[in-house]
C-alpha atoms as a PDB file:
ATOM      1  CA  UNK A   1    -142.264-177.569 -53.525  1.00  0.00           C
ATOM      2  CA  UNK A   2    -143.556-174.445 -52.667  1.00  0.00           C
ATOM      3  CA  UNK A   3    -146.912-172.748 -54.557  1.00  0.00           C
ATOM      4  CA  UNK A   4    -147.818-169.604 -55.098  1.00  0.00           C
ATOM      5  CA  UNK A   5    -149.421-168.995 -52.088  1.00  0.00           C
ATOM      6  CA  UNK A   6    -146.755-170.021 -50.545  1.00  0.00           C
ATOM      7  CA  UNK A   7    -144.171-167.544 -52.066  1.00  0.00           C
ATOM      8  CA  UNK A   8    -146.534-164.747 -51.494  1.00  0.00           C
ATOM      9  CA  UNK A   9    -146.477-164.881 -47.530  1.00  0.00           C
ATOM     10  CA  UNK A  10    -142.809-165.330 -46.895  1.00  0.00           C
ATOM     11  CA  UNK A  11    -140.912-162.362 -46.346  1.00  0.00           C
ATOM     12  CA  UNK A  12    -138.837-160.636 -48.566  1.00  0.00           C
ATOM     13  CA  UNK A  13    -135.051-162.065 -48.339  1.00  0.00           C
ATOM     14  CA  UNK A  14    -132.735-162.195 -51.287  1.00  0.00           C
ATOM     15  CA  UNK A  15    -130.422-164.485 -50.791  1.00  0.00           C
ATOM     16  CA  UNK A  16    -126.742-163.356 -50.297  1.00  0.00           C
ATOM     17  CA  UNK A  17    -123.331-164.382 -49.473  1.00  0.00           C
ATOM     18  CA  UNK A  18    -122.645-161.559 -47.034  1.00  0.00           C
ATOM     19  CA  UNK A  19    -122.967-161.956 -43.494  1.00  0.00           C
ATOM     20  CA  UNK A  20    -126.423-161.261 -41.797  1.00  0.00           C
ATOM     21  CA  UNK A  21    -124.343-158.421 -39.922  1.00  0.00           C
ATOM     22  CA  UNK A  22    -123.398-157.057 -43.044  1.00  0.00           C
ATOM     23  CA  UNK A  23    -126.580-156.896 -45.078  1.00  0.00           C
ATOM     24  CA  UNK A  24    -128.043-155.089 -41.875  1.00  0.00           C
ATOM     25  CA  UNK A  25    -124.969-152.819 -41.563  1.00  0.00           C
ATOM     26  CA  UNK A  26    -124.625-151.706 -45.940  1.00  0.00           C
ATOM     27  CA  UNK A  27    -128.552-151.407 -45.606  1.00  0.00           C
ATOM     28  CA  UNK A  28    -128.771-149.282 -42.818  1.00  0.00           C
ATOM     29  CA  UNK A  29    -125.762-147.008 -44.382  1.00  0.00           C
ATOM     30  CA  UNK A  30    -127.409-147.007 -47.574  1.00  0.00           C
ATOM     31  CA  UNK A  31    -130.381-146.023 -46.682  1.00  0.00           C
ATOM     32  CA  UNK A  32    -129.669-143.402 -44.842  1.00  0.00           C
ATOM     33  CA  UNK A  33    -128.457-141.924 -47.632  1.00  0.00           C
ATOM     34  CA  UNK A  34    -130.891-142.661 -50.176  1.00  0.00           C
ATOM     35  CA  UNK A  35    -133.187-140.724 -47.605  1.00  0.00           C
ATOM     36  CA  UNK A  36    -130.600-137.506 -47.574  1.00  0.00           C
ATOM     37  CA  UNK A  37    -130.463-138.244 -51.749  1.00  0.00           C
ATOM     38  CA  UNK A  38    -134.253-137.639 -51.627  1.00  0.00           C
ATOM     39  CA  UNK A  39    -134.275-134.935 -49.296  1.00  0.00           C
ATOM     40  CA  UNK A  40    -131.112-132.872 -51.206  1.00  0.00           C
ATOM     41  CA  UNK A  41    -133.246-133.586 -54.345  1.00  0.00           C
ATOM     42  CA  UNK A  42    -136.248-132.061 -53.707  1.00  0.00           C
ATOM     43  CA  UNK A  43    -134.384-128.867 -52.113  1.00  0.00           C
ATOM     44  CA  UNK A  44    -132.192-128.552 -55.451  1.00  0.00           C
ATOM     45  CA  UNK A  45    -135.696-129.134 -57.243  1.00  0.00           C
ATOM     46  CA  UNK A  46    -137.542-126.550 -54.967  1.00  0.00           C
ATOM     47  CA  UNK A  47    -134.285-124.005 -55.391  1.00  0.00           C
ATOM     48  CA  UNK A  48    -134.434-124.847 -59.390  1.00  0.00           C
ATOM     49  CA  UNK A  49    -138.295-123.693 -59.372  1.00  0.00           C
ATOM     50  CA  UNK A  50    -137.809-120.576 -57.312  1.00  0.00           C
ATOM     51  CA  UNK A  51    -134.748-119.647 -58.505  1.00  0.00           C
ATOM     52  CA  UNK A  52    -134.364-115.768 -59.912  1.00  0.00           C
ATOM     53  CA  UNK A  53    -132.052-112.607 -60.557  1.00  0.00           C
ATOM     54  CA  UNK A  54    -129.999-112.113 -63.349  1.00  0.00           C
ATOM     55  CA  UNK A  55    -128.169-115.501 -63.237  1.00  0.00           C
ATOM     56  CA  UNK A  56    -131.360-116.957 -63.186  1.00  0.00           C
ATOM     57  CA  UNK A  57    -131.119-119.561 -66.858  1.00  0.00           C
ATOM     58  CA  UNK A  58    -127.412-120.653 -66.039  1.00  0.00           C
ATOM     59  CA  UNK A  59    -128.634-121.499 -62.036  1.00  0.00           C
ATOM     60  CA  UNK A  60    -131.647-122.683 -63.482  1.00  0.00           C
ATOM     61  CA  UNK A  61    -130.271-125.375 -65.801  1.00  0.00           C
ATOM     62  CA  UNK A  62    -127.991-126.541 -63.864  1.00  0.00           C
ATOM     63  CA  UNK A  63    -130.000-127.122 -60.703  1.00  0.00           C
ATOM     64  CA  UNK A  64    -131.786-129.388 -63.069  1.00  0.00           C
ATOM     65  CA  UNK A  65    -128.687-131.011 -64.125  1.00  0.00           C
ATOM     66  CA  UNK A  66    -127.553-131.694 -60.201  1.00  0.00           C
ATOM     67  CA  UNK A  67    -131.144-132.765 -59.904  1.00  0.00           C
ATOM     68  CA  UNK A  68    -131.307-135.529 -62.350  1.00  0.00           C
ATOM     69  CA  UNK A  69    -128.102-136.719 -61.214  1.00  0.00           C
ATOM     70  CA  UNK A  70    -129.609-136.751 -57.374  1.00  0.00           C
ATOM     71  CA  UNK A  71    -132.349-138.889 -58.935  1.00  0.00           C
ATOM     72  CA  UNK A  72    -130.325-141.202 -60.677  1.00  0.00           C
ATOM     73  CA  UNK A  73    -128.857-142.466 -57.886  1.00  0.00           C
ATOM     74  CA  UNK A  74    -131.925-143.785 -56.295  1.00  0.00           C
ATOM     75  CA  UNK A  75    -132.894-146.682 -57.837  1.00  0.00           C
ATOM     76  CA  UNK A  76    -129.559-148.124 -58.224  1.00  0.00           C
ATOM     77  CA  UNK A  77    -128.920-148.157 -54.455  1.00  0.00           C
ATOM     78  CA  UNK A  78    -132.256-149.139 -53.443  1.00  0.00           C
ATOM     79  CA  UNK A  79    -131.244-152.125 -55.697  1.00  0.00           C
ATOM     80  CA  UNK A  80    -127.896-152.547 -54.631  1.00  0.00           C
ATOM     81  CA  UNK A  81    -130.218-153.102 -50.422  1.00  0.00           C
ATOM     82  CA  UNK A  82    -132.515-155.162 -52.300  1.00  0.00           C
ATOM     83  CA  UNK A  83    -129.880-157.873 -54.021  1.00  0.00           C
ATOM     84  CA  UNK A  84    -127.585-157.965 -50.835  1.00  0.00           C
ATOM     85  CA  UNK A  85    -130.774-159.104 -48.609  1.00  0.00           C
ATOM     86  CA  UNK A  86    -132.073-155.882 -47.135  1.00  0.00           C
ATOM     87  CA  UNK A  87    -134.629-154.035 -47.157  1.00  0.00           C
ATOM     88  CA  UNK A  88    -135.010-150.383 -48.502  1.00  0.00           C
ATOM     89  CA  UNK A  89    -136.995-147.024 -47.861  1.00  0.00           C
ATOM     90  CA  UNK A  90    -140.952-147.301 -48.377  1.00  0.00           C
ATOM     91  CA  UNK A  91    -142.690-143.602 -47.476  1.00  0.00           C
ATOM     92  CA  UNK A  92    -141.459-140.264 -47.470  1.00  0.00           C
ATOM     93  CA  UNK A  93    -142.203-140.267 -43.940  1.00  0.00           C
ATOM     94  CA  UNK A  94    -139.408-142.954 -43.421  1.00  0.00           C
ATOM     95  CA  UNK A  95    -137.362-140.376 -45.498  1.00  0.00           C
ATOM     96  CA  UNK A  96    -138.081-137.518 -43.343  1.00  0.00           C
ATOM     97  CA  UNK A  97    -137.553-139.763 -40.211  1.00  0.00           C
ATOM     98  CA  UNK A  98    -134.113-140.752 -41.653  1.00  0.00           C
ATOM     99  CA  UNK A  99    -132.864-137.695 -43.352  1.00  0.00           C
ATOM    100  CA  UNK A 100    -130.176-136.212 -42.307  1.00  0.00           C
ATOM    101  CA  UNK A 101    -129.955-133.386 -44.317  1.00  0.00           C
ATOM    102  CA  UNK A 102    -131.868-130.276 -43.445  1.00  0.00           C
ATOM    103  CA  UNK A 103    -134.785-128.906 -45.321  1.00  0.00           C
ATOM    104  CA  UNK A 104    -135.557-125.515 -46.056  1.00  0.00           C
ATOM    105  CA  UNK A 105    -138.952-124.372 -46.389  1.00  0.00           C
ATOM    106  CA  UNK A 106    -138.300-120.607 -46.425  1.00  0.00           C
ATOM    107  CA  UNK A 107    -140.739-118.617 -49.083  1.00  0.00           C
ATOM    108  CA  UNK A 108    -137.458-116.774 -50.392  1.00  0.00           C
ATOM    109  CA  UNK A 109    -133.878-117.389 -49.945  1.00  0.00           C
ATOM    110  CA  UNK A 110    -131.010-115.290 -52.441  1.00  0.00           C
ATOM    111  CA  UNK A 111    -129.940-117.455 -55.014  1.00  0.00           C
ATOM    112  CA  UNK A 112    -126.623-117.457 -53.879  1.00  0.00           C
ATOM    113  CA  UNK A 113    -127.604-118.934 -50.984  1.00  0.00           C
ATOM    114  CA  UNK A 114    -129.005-121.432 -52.361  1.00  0.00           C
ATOM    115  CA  UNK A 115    -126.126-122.672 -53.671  1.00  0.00           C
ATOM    116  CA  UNK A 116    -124.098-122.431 -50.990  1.00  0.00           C
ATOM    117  CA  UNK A 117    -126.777-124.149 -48.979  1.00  0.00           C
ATOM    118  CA  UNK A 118    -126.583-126.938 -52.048  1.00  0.00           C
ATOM    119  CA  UNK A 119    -123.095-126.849 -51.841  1.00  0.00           C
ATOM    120  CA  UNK A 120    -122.615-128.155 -47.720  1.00  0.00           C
ATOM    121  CA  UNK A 121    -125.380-130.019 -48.491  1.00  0.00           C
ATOM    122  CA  UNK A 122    -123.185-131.788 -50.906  1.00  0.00           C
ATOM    123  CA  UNK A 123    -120.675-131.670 -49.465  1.00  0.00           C
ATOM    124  CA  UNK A 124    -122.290-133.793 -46.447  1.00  0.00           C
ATOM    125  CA  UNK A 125    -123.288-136.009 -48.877  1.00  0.00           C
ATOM    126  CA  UNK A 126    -119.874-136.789 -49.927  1.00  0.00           C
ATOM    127  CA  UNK A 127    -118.732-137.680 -46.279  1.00  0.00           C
ATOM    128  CA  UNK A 128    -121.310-140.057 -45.721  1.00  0.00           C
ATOM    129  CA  UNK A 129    -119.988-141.709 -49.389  1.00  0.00           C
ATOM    130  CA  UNK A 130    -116.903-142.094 -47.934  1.00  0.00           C
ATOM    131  CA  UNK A 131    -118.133-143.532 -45.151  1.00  0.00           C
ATOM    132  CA  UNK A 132    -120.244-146.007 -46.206  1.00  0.00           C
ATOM    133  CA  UNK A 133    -117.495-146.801 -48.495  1.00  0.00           C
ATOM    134  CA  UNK A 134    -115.317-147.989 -45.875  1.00  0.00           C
ATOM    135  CA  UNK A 135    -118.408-149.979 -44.377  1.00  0.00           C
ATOM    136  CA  UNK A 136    -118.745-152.138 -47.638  1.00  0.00           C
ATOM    137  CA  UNK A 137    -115.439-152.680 -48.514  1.00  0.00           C
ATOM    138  CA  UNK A 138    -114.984-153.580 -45.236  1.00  0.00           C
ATOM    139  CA  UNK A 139    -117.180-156.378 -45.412  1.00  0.00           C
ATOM    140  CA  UNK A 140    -116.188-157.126 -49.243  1.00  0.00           C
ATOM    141  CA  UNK A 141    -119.357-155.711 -50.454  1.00  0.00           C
ATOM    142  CA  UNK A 142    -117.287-154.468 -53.780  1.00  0.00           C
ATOM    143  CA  UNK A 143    -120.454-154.096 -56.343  1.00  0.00           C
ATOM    144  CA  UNK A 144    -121.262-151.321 -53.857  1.00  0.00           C
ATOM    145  CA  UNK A 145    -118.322-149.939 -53.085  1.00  0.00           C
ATOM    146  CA  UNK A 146    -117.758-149.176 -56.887  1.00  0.00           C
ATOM    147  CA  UNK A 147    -120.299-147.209 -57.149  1.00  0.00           C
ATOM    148  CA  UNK A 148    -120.215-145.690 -54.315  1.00  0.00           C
ATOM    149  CA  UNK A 149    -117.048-144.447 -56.186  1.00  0.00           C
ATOM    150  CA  UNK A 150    -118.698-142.780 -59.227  1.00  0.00           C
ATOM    151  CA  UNK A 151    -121.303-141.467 -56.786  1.00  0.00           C
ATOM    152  CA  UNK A 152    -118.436-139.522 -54.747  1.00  0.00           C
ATOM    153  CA  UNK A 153    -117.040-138.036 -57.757  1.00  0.00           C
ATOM    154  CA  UNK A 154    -120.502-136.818 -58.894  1.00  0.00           C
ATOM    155  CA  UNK A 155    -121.193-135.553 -55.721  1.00  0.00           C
ATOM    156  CA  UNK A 156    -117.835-133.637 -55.599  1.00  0.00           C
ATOM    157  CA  UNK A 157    -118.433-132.006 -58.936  1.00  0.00           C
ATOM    158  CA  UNK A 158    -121.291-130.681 -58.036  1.00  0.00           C
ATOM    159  CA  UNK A 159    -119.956-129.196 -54.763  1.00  0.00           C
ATOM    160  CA  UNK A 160    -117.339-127.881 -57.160  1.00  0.00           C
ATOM    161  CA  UNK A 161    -120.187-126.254 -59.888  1.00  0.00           C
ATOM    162  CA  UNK A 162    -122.037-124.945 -56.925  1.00  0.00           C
ATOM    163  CA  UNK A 163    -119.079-123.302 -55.125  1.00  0.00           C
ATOM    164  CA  UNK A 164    -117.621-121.859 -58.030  1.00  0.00           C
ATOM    165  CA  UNK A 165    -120.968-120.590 -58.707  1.00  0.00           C
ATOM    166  CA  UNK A 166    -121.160-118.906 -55.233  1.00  0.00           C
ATOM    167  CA  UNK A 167    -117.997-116.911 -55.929  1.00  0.00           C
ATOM    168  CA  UNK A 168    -118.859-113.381 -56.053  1.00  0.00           C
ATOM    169  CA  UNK A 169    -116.726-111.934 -58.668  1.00  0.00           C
ATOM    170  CA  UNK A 170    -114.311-109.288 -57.800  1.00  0.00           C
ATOM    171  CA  UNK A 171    -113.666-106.074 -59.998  1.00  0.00           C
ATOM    172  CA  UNK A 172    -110.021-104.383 -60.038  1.00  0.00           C
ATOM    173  CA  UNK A 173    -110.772-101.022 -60.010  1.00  0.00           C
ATOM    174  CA  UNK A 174    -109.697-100.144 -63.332  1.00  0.00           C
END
């Protein structure tokens, strides 16, 4: 029987039916994207806090919207790593070593480029969903590829919000 000791030096392996291949494969897929989740995150939170002009409440709000969206997605697929056997991001450096989503650290950008900067960024996001949805139902890791699902459909409504939202409107001349 083991004691508590015992338990507290082994390594961390959750026990899973899938394939040692697979758990390495979903986790390495999955947390490559967590890491872009975090890094598209903190540029729609940075855009959200220096956002301004006269569209500046409506881009506001919903930068905080696609924001807590972005963030609700972490924990579940960190879990999702955790109960098929891997093991998931621990540092932002890891993040910024496996990000592969660029960051923008400019002291101004136009608001309207931040959402179209939001919006490939999103739409990047949504490839690598569809990706690493034909990596886990592939190996017959369903639980994930459902919500991988939802998470594409998320991520497509906001690239939908954000490029409407970068439509400049045009006048008729009247």
């Amino acid at each position: 029987m083991s004691t508590p000791k015992d338990l507290q030096v082994r390594p961390l392996k959750t026990p899973s039916d899938l394939s040692p291949e697979a758990t390495k494969s979903i986790s390495a897929a999955m947390n490559a994207i967590l890491a872009d989740i975090f890094a598209i995150y903190l540029k729609t939170k940075n855009f959200h806090w220096h956002m301004s002009g006269p569209h500046f409440r409506d881009y506001h709000l919903l930068l905080d919207e696609h924001s807590e969206q972005l963030y609700a997605m972490t924990d579940p697929i960190a879990e999702r790593v955790r109960k098929i056997g891997g093991m998931t991001l621990r540092s932002v450096s890891q993040i910024s070593r496996m990000q592969r989503i660029n960051d923008n650290n400019a002291d101004y950008v136009e608001p309207l480029d931040m959402l179209a900067e939001l919006c490939e960024d999103n739409k990047q996001l949504a490839a690598e969903f569809r990706e690493a949805h034909e990596l886990t139902s592939g190996y017959g890791d369903y639980p994930t590829t459902s919500l991988i699902e939802n998470w594409i459909d998320e991520t497509e409504r906001r690239v939908w919000f954000l490029f409407e939202a970068c439509r400049e409107a045009k006048t008729s001349g009247h």
